[in-house]
PDB file of N, CA and C in Angstrom:
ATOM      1  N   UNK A   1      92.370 112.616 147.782  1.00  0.00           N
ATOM      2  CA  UNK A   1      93.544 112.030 147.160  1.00  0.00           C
ATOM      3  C   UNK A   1      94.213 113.095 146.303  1.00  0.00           C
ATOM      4  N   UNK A   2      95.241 112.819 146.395  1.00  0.00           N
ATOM      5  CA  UNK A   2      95.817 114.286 145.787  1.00  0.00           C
ATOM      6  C   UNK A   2      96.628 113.521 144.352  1.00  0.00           C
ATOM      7  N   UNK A   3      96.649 114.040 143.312  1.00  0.00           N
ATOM      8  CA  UNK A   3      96.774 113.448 141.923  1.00  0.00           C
ATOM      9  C   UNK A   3      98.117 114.714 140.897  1.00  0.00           C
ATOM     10  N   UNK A   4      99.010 113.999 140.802  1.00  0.00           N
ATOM     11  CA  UNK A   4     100.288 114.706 140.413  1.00  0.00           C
ATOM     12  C   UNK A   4     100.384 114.812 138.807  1.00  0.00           C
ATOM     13  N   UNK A   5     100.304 115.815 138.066  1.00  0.00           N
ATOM     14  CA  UNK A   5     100.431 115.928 136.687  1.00  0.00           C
ATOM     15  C   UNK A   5     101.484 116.215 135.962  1.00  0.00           C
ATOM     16  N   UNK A   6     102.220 115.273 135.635  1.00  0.00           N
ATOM     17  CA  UNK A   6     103.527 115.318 135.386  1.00  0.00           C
ATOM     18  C   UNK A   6     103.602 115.317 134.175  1.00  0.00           C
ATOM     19  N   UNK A   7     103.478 115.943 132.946  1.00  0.00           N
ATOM     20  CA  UNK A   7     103.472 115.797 131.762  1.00  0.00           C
ATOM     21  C   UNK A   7     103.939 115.131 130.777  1.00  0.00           C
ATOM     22  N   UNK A   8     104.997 114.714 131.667  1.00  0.00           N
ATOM     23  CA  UNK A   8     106.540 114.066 130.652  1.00  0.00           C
ATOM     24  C   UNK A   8     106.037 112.683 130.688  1.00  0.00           C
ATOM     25  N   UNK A   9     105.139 112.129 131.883  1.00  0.00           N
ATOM     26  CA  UNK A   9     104.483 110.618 131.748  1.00  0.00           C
ATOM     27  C   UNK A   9     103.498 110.879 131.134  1.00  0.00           C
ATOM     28  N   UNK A  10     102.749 112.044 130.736  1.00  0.00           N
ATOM     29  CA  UNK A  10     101.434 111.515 129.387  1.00  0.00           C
ATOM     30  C   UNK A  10     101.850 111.351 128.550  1.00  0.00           C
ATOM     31  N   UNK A  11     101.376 110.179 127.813  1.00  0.00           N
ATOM     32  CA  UNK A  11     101.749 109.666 126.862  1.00  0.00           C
ATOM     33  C   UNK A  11      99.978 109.243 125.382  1.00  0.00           C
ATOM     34  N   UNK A  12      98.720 109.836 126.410  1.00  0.00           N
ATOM     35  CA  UNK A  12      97.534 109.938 125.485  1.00  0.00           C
ATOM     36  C   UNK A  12      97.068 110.963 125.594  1.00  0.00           C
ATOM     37  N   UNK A  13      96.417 111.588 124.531  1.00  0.00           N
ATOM     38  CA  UNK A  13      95.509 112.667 125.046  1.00  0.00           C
ATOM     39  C   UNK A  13      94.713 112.488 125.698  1.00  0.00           C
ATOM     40  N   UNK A  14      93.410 113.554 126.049  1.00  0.00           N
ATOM     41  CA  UNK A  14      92.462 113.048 126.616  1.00  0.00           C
ATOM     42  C   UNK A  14      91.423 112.066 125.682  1.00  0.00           C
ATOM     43  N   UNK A  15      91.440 113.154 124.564  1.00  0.00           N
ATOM     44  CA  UNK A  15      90.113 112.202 123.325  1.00  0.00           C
ATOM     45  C   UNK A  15      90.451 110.615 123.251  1.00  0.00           C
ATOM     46  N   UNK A  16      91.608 109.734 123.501  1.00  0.00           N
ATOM     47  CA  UNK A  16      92.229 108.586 123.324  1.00  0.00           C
ATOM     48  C   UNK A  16      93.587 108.483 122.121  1.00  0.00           C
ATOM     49  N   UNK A  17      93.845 109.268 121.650  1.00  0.00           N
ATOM     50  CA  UNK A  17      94.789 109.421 120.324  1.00  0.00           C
ATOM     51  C   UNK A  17      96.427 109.541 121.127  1.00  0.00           C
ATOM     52  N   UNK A  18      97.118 109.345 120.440  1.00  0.00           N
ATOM     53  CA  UNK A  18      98.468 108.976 121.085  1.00  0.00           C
ATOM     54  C   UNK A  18      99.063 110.643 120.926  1.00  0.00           C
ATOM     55  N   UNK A  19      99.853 111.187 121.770  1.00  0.00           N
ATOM     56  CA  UNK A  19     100.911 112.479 121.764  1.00  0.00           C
ATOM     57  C   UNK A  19     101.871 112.294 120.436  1.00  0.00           C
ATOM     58  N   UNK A  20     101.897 113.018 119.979  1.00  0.00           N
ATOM     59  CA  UNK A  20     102.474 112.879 118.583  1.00  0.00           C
ATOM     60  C   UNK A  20     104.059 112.853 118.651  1.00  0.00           C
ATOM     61  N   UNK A  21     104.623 113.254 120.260  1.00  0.00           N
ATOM     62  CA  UNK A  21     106.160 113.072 120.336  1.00  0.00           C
ATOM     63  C   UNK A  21     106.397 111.762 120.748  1.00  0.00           C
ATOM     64  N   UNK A  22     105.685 110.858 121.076  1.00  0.00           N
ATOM     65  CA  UNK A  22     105.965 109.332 121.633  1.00  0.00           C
ATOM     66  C   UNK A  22     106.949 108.822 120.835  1.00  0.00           C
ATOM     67  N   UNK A  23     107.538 108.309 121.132  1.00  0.00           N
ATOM     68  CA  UNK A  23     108.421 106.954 120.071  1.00  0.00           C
ATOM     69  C   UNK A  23     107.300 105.973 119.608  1.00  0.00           C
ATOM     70  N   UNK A  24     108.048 105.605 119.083  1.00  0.00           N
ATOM     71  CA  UNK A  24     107.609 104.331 118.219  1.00  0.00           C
ATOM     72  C   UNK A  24     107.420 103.555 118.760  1.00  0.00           C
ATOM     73  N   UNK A  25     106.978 101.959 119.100  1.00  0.00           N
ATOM     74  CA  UNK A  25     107.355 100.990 120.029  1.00  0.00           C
ATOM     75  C   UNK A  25     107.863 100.344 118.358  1.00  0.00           C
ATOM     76  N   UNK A  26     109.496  99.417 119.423  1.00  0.00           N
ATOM     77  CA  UNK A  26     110.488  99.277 118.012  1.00  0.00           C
ATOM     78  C   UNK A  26     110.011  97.386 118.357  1.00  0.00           C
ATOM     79  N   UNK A  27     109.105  96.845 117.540  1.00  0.00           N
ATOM     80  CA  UNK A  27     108.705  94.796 117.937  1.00  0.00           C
ATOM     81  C   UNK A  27     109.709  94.439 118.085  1.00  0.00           C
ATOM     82  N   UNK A  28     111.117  94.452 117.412  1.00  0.00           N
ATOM     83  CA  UNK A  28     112.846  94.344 117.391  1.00  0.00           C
ATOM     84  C   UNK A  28     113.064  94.200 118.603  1.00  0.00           C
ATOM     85  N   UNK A  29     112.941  94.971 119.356  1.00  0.00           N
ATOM     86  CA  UNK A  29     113.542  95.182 120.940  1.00  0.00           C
ATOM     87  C   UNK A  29     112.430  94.529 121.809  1.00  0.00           C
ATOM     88  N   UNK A  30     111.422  93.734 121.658  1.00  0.00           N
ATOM     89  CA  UNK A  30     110.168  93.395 123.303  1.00  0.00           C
ATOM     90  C   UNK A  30     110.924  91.997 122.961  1.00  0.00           C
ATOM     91  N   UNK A  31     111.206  91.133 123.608  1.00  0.00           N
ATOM     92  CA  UNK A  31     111.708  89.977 123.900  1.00  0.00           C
ATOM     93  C   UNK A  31     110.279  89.027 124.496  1.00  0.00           C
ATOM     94  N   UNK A  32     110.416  88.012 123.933  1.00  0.00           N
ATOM     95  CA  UNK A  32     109.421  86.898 124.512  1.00  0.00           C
ATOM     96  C   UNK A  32     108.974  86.562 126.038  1.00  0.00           C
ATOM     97  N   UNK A  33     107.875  86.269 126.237  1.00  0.00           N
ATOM     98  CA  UNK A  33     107.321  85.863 127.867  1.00  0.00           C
ATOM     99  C   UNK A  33     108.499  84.516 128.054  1.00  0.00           C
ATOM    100  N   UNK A  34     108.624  84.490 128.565  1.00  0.00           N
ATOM    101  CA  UNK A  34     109.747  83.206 128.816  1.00  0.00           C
ATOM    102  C   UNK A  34     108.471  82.046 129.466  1.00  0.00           C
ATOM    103  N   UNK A  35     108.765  81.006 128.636  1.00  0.00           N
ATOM    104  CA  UNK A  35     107.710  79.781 129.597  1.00  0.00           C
ATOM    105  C   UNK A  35     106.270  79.658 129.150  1.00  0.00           C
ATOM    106  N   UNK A  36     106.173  80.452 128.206  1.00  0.00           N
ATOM    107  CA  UNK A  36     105.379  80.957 127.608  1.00  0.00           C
ATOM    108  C   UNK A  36     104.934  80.720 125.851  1.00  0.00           C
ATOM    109  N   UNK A  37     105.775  79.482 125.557  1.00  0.00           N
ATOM    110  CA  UNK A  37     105.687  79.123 124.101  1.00  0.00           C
ATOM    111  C   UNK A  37     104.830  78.572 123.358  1.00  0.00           C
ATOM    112  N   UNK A  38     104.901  79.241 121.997  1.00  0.00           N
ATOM    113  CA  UNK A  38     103.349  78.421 121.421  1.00  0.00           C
ATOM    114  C   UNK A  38     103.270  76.652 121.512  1.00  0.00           C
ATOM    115  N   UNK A  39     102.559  76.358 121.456  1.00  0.00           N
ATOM    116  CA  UNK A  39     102.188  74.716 120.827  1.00  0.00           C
ATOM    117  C   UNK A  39     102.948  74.470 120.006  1.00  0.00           C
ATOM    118  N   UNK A  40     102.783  73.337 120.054  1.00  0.00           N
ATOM    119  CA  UNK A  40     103.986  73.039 118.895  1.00  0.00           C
ATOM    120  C   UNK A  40     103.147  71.731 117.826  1.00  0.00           C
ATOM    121  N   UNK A  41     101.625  71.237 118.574  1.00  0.00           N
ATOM    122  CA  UNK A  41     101.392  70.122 117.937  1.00  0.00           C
ATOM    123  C   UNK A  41     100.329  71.102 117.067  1.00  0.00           C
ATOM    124  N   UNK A  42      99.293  70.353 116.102  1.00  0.00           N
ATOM    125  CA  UNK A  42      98.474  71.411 115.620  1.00  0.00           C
ATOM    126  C   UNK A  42      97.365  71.884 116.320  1.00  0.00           C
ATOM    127  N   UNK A  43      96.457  72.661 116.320  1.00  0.00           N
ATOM    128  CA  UNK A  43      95.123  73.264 116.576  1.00  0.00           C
ATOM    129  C   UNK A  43      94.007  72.463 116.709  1.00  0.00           C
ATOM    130  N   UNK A  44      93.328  72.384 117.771  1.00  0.00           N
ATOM    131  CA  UNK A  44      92.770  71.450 117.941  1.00  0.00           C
ATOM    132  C   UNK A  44      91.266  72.424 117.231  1.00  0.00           C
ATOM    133  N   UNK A  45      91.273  73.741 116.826  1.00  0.00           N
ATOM    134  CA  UNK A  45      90.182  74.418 116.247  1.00  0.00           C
ATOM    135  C   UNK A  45      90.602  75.679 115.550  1.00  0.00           C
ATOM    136  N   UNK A  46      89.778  75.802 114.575  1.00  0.00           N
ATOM    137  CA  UNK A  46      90.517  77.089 114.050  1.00  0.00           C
ATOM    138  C   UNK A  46      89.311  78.027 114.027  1.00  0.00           C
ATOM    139  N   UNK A  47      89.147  78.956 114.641  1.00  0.00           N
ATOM    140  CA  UNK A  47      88.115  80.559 114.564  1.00  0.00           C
ATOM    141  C   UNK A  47      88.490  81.228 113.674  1.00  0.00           C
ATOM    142  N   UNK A  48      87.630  81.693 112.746  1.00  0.00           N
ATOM    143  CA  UNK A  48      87.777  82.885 111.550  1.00  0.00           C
ATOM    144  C   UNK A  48      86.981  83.868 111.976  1.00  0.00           C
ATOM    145  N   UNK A  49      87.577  85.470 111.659  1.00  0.00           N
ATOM    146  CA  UNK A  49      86.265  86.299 112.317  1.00  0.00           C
ATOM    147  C   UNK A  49      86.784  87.306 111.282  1.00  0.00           C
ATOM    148  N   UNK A  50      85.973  87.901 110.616  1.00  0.00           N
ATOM    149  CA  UNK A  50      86.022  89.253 109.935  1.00  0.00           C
ATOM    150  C   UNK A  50      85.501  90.220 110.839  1.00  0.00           C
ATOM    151  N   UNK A  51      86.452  90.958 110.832  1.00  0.00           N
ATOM    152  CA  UNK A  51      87.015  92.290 111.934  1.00  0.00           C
ATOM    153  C   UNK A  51      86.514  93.813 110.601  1.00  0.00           C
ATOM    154  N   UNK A  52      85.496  94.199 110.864  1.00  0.00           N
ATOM    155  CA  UNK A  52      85.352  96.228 110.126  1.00  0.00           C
ATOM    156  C   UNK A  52      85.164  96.395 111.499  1.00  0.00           C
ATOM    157  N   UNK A  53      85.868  98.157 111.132  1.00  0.00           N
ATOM    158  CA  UNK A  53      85.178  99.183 111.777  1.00  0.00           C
ATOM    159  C   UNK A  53      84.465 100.061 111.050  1.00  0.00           C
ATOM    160  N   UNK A  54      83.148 100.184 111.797  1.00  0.00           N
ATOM    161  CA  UNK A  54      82.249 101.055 110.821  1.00  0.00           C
ATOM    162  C   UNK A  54      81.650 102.198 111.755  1.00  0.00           C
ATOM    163  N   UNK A  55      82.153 102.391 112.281  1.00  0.00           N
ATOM    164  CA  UNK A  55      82.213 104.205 112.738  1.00  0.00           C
ATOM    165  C   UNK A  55      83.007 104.282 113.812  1.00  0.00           C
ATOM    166  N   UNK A  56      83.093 105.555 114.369  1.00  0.00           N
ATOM    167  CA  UNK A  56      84.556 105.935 115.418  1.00  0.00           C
ATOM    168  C   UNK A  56      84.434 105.049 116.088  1.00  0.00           C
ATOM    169  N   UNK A  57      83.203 104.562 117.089  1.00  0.00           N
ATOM    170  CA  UNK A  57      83.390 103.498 117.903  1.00  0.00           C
ATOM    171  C   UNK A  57      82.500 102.458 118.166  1.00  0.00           C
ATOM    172  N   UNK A  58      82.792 101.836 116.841  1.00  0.00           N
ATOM    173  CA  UNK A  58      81.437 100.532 116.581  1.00  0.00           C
ATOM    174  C   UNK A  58      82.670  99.686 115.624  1.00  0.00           C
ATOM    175  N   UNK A  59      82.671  98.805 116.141  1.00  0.00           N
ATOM    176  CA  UNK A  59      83.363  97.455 115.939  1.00  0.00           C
ATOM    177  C   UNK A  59      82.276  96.313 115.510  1.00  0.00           C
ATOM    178  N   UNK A  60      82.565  95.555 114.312  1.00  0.00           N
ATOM    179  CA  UNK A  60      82.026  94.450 113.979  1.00  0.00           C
ATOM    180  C   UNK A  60      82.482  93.427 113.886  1.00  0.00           C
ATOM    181  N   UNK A  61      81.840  92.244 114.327  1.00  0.00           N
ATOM    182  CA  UNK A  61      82.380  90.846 114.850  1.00  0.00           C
ATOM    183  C   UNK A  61      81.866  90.095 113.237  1.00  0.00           C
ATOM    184  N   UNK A  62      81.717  89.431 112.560  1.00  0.00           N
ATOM    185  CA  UNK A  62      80.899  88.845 111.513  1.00  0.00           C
ATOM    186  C   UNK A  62      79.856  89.428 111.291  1.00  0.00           C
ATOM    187  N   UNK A  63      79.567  90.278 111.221  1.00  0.00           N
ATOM    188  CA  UNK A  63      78.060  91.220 110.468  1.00  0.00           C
ATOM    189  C   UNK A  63      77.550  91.842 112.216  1.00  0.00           C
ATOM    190  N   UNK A  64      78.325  91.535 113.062  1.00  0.00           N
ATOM    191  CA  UNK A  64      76.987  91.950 114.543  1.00  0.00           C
ATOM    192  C   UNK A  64      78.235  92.786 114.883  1.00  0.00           C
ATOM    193  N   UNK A  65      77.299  93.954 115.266  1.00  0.00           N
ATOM    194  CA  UNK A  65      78.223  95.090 115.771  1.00  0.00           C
ATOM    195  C   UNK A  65      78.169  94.777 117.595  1.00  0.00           C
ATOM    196  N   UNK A  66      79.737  95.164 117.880  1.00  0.00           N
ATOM    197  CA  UNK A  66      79.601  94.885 119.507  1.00  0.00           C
ATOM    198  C   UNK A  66      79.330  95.793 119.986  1.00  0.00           C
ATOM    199  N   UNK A  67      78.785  95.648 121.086  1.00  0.00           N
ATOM    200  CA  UNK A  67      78.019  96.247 122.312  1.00  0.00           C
ATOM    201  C   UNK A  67      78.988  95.835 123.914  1.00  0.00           C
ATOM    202  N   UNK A  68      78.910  97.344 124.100  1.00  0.00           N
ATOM    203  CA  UNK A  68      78.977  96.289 126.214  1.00  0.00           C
ATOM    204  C   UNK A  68      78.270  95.850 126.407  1.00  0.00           C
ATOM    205  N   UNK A  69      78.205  94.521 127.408  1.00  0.00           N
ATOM    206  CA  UNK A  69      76.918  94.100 128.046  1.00  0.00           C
ATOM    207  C   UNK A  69      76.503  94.851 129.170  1.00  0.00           C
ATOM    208  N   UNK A  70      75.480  95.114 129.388  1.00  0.00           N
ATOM    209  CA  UNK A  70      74.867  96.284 130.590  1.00  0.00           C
ATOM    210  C   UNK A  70      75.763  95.597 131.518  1.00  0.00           C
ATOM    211  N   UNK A  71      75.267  94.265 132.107  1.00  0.00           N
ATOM    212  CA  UNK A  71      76.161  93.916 133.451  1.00  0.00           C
ATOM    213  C   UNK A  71      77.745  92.641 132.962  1.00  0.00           C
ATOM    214  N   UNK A  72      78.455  93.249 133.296  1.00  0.00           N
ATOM    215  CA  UNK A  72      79.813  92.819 132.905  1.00  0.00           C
ATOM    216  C   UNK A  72      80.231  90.887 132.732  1.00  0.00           C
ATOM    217  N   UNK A  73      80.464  90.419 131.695  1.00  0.00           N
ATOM    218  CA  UNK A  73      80.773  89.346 131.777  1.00  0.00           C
ATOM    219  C   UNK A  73      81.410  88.421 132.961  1.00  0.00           C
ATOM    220  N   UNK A  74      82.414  89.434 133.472  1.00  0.00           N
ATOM    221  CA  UNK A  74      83.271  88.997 134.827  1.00  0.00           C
ATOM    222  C   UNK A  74      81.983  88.500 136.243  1.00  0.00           C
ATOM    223  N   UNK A  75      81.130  89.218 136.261  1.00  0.00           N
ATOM    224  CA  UNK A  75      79.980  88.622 137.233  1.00  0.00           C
ATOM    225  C   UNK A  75      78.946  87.391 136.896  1.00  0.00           C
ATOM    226  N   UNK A  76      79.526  86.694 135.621  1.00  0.00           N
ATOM    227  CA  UNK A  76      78.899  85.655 135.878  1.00  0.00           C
ATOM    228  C   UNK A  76      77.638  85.333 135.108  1.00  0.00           C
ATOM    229  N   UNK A  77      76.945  84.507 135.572  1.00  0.00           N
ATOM    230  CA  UNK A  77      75.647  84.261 134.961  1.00  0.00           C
ATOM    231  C   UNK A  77      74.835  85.381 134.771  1.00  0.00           C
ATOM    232  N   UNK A  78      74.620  86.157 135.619  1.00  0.00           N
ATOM    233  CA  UNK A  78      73.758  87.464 135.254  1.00  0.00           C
ATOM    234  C   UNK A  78      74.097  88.502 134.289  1.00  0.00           C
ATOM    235  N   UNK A  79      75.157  88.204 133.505  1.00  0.00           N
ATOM    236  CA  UNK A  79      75.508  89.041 132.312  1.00  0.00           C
ATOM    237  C   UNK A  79      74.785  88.489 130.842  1.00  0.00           C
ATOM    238  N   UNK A  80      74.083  89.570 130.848  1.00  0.00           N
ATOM    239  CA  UNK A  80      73.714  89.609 129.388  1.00  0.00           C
ATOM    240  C   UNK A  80      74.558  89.370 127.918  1.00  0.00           C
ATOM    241  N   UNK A  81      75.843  89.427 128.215  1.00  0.00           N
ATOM    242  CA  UNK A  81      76.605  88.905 127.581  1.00  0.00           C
ATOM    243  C   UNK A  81      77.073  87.809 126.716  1.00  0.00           C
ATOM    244  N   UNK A  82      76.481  86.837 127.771  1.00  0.00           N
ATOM    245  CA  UNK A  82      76.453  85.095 127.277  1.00  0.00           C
ATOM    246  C   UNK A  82      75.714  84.979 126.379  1.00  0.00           C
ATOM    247  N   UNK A  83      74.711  85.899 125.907  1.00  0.00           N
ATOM    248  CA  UNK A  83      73.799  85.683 124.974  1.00  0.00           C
ATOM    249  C   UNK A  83      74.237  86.618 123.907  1.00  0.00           C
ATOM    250  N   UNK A  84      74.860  87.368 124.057  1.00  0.00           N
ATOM    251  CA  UNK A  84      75.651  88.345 122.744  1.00  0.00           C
ATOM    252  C   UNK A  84      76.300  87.664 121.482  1.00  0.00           C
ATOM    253  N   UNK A  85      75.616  88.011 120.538  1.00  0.00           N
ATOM    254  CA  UNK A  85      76.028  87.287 118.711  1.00  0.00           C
ATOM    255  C   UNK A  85      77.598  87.143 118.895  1.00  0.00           C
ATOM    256  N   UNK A  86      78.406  88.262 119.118  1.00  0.00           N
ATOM    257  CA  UNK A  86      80.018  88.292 119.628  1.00  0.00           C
ATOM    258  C   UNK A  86      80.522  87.583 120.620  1.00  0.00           C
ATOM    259  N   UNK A  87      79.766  86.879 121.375  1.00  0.00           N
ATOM    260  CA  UNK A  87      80.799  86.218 122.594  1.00  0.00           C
ATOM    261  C   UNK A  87      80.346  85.144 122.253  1.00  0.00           C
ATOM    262  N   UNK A  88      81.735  84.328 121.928  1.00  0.00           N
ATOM    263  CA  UNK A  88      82.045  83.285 121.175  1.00  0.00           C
ATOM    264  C   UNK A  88      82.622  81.803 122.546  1.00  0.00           C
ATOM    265  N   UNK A  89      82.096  80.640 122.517  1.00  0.00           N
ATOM    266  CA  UNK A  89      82.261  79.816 123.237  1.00  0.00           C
ATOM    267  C   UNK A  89      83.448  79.050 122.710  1.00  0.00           C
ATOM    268  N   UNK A  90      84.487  78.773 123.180  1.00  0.00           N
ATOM    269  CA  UNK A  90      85.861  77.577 122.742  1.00  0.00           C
ATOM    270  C   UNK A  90      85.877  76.971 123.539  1.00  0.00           C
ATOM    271  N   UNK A  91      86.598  75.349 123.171  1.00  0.00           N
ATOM    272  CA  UNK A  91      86.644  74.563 123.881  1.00  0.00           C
ATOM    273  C   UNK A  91      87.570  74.456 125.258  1.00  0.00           C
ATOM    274  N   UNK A  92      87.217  73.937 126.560  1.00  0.00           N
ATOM    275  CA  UNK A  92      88.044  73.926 127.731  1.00  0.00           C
ATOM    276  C   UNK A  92      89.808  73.234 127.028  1.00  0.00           C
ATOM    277  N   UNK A  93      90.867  74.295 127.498  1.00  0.00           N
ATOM    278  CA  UNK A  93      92.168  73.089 127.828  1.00  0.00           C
ATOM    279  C   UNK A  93      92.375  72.685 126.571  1.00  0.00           C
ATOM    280  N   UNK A  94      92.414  73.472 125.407  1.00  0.00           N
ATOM    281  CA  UNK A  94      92.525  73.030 123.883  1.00  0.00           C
ATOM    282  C   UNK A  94      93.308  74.118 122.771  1.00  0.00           C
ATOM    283  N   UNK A  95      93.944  73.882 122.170  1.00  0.00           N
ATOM    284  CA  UNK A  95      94.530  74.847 121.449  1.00  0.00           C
ATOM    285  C   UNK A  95      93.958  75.357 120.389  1.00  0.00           C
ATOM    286  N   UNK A  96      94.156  76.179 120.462  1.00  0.00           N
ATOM    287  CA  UNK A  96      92.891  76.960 119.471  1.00  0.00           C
ATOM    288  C   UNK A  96      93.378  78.574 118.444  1.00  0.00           C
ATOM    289  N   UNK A  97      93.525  77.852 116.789  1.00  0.00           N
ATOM    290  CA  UNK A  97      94.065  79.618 116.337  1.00  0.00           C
ATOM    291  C   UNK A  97      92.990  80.261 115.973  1.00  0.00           C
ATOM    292  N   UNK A  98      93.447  81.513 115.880  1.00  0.00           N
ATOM    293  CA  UNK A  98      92.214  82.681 116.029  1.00  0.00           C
ATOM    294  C   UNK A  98      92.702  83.715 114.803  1.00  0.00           C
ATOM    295  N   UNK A  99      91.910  83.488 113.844  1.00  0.00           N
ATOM    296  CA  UNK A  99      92.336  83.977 112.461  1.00  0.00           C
ATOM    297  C   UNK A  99      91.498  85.143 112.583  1.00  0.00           C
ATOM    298  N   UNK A 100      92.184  86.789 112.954  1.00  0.00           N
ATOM    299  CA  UNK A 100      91.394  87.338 112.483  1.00  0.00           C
ATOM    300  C   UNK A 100      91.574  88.285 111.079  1.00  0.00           C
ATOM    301  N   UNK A 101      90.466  88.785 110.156  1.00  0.00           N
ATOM    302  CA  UNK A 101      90.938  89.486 109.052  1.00  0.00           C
ATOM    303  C   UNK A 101      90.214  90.954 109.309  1.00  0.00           C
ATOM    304  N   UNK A 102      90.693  91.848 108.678  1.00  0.00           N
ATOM    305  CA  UNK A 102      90.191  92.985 108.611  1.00  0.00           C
ATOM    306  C   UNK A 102      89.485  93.182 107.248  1.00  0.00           C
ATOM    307  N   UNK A 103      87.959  93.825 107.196  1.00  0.00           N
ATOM    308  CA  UNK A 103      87.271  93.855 105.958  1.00  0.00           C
ATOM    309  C   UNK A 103      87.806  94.824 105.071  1.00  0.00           C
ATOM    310  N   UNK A 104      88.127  94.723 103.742  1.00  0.00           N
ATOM    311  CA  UNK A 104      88.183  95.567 103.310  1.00  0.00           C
ATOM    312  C   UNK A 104      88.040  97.043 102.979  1.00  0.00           C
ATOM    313  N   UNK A 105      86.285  97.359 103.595  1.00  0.00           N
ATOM    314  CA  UNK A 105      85.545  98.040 103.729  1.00  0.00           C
ATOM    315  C   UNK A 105      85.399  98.705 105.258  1.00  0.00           C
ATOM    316  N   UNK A 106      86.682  98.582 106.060  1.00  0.00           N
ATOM    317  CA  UNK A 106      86.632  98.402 107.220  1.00  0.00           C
ATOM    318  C   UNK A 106      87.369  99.923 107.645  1.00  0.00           C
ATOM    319  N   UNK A 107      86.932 100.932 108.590  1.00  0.00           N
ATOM    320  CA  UNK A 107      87.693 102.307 108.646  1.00  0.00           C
ATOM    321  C   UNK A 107      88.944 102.251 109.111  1.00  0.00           C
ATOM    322  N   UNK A 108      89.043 101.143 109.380  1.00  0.00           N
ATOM    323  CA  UNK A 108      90.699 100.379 110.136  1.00  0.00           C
ATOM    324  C   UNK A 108      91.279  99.857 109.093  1.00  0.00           C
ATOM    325  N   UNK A 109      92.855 100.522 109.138  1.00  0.00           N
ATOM    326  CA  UNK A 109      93.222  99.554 107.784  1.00  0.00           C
ATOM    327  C   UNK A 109      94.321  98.730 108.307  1.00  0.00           C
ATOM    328  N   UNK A 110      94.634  98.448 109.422  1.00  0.00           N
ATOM    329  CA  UNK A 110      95.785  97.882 109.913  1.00  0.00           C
ATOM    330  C   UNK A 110      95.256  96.164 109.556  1.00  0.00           C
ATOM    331  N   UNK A 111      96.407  94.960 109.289  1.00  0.00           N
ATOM    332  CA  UNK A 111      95.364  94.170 108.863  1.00  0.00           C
ATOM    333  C   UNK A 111      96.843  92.932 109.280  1.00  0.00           C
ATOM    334  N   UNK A 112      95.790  91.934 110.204  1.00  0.00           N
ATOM    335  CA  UNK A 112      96.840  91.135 110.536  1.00  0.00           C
ATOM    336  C   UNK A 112      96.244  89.650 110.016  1.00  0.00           C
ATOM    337  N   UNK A 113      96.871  88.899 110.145  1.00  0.00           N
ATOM    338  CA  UNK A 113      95.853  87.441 109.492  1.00  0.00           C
ATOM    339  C   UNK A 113      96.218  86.799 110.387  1.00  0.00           C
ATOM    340  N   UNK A 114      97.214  86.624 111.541  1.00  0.00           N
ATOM    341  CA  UNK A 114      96.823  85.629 112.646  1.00  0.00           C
ATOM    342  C   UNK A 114      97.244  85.710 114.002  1.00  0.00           C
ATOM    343  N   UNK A 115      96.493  85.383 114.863  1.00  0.00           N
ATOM    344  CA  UNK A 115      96.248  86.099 116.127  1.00  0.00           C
ATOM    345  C   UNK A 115      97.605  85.876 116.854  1.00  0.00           C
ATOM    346  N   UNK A 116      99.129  86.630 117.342  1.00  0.00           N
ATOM    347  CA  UNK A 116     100.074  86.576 117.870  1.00  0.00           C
ATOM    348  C   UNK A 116     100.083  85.554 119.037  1.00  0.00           C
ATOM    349  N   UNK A 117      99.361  85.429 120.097  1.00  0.00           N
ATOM    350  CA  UNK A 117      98.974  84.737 120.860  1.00  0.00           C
ATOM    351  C   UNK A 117      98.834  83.303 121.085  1.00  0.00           C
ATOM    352  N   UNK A 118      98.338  83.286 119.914  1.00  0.00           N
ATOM    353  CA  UNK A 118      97.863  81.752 119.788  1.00  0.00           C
ATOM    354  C   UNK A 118      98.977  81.085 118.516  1.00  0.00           C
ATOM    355  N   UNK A 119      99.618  81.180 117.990  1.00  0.00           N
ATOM    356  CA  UNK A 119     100.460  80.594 117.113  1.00  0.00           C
ATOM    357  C   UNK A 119     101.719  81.161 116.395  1.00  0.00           C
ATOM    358  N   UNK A 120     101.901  82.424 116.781  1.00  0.00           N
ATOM    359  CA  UNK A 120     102.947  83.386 117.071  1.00  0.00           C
ATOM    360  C   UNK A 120     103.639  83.575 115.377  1.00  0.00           C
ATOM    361  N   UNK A 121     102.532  83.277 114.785  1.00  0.00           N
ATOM    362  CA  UNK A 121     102.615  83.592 113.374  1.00  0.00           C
ATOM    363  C   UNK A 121     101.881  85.066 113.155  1.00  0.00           C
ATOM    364  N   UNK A 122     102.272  85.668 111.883  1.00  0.00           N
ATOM    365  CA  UNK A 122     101.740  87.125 111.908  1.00  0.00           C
ATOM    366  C   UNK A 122     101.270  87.022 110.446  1.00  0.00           C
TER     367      UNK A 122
END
């Protein structure tokens, strides 16, 4: 397969860090999924999760640091996953907000209080 390196489309380095000439992405200008609107009645559950990062690449869910599961959630019962402190069960066909916070103490300081997705509050 032959693989074309066009420079002007990289837009990451290799380490994962963004090219320092990128633009900005401007939230002003992305326009809504059409058909796609929040709920409008209330939450039939509300999830709280305190979000640190506590080293380059260790993420913490409520005190349990995540892990991959050896064999991938997407295959099913044989993923070790289902049993992971972090993978969290919600109810089927139910609306559900997803509050997450960032710890204080957390190497991430970006800090949102509610999940865009689910109630399109920020």
């Amino acid at each position: 397969m032959s693989v074309v390196n066009d420079p002007a489309s990289v837009w990451m380095l290799t380490n994962g860090s963004a090219k320092g000439d990128i633009a900005a992405l401007n939230p002003s200008l992305l326009s809504p999924f059409d058909g796609n609107k929040p709920p409008t009645n209330a939450a039939d559950l509300t999830k709280s999760f305190a979000i640190s990062q506590t080293g380059v690449t260790e993420w913490v869910i409520d005190g349990y640091p995540f892990a991959e599961p050896k064999t991938p959630i997407l295959l099913g019962n044989i993923s070790d996953g289902w049993q992971a402190n972090t993978t969290v069960y919600m109810p089927f066909n139910s609306t559900i907000d997803i509050i997450m916070t960032i710890s204080k103490d957390s190497m991430d300081t970006v800090s949102y209080s509610r999940c865009m997705c689910c109630c399109g509050d920020t």
